[in-house]
N, C-alpha and C. Protein backbone atom coordinates (compact mmCIF):
# COMPACT_ATOMS: atom_id res chain seq x y z
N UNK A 1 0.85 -1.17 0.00
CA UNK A 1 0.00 0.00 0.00
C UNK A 1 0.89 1.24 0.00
N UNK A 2 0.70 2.32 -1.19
CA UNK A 2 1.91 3.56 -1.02
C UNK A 2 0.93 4.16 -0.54
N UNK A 3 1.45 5.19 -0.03
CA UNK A 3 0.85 6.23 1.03
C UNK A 3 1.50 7.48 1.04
N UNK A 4 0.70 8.78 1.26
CA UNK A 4 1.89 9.65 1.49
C UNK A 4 1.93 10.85 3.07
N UNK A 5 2.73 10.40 3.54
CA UNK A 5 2.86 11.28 4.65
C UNK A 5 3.13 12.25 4.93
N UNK A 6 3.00 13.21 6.06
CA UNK A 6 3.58 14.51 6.29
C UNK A 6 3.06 15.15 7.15
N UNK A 7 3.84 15.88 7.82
CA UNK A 7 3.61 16.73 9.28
C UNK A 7 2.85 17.69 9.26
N UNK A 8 1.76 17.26 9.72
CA UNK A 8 0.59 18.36 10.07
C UNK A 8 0.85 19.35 11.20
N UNK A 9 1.07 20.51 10.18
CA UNK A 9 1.30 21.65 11.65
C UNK A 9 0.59 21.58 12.76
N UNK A 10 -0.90 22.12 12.34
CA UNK A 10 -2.09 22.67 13.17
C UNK A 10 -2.33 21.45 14.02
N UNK A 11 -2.91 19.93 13.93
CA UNK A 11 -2.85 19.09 14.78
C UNK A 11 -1.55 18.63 15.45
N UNK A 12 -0.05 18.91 14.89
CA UNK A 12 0.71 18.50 15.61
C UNK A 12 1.08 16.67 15.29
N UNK A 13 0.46 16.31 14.86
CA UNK A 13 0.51 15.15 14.36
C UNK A 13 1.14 14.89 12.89
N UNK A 14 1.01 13.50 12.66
CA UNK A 14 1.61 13.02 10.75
C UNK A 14 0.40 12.84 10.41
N UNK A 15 0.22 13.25 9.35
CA UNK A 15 -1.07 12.76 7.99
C UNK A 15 -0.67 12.09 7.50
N UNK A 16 -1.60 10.62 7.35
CA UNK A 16 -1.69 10.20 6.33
C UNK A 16 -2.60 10.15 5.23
N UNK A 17 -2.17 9.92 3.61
CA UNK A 17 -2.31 10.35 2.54
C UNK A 17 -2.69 9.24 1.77
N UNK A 18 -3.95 8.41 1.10
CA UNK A 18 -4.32 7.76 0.53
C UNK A 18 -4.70 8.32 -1.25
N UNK A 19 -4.19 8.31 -1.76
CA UNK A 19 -5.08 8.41 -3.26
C UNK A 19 -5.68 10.02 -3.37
N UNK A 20 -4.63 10.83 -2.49
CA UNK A 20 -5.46 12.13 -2.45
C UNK A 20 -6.43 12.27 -1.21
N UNK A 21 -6.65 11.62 0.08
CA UNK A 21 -7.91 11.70 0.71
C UNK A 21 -6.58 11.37 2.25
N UNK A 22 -7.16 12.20 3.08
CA UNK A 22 -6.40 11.99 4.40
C UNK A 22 -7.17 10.89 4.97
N UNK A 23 -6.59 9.46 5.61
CA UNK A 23 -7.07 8.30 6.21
C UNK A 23 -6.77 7.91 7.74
N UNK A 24 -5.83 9.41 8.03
CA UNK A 24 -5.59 9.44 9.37
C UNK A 24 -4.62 9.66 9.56
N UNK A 25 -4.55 9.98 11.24
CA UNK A 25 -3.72 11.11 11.78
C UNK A 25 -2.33 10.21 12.73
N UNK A 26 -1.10 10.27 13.40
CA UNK A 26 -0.51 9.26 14.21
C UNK A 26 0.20 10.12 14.61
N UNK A 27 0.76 9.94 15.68
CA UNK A 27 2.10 10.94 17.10
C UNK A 27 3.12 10.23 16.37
N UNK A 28 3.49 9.18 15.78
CA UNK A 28 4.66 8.50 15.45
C UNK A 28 4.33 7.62 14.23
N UNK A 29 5.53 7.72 13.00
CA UNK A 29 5.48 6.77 12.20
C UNK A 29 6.53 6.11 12.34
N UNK A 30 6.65 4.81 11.42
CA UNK A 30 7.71 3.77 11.25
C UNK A 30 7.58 3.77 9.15
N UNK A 31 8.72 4.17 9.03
CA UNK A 31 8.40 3.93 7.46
C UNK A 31 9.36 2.88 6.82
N UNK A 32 8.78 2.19 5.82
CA UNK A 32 9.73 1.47 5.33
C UNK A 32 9.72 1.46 4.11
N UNK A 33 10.81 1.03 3.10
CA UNK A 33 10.96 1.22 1.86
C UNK A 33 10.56 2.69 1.24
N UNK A 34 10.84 3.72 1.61
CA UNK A 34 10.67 4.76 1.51
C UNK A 34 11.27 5.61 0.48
N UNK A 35 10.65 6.35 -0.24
CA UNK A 35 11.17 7.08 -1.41
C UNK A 35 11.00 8.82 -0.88
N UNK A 36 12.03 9.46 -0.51
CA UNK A 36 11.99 10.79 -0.22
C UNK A 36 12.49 11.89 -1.86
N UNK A 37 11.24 12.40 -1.74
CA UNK A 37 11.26 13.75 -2.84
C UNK A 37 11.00 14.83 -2.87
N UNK A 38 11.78 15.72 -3.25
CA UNK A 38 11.80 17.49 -3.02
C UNK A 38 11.73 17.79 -4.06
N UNK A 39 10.61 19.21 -3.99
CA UNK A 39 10.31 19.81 -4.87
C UNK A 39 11.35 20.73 -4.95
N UNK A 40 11.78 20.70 -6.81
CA UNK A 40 12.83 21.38 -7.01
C UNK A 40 12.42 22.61 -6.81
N UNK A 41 11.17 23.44 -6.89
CA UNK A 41 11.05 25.02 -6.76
C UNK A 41 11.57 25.20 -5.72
N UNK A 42 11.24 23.83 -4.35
CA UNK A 42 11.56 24.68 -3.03
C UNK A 42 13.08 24.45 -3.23
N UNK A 43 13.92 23.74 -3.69
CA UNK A 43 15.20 23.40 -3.48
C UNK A 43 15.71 24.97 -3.97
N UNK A 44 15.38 25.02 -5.22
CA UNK A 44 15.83 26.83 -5.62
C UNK A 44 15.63 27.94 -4.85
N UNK A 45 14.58 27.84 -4.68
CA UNK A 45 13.81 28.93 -3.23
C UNK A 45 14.89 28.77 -2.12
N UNK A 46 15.43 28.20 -1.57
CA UNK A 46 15.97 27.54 -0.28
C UNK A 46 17.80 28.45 -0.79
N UNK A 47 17.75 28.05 -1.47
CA UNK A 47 19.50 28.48 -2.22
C UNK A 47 19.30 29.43 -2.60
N UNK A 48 18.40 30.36 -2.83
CA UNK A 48 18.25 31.57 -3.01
C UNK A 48 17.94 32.40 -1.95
N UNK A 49 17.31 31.75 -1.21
CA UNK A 49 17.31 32.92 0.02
C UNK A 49 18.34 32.62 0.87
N UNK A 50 19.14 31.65 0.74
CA UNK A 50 20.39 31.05 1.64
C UNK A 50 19.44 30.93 3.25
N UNK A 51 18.65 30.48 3.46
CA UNK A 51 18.14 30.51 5.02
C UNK A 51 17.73 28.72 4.38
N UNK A 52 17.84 28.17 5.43
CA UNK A 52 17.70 26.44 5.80
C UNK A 52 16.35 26.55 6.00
N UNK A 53 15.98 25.19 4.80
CA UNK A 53 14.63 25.12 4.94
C UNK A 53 14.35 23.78 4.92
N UNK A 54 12.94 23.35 5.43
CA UNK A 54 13.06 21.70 4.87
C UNK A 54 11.94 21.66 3.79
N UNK A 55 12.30 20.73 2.55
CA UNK A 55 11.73 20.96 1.23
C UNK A 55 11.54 19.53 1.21
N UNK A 56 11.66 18.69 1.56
CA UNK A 56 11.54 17.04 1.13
C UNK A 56 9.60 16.77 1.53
């Protein structure tokens, strides 16, 4: 099952990401076989303003 995750500010929690549709919320993940990808705009954005950002 791929899925896609990511840190929900406002609850403080991880989202998870089904097919476009959030399927729920967790304090902790465990991931495995994992494919991490950054958007190149933010990677440019990030080197252009020289301030550390996280883009993945």
């Amino acid at each position: 099952m791929a899925v896609e995750v990511y840190r929900n500010r406002t609850r403080r929690l991880w989202s998870v990401r089904e097919c476009g549709r959030v399927i729920g919320h967790a304090p902790a993940i465990a991931l495995i076989g994992v494919t991490l990808r950054a958007s190149e705009a933010a990677r440019i954005r990030c080197l252009r303003s020289g301030a550390r950002d996280v883009h993945a």
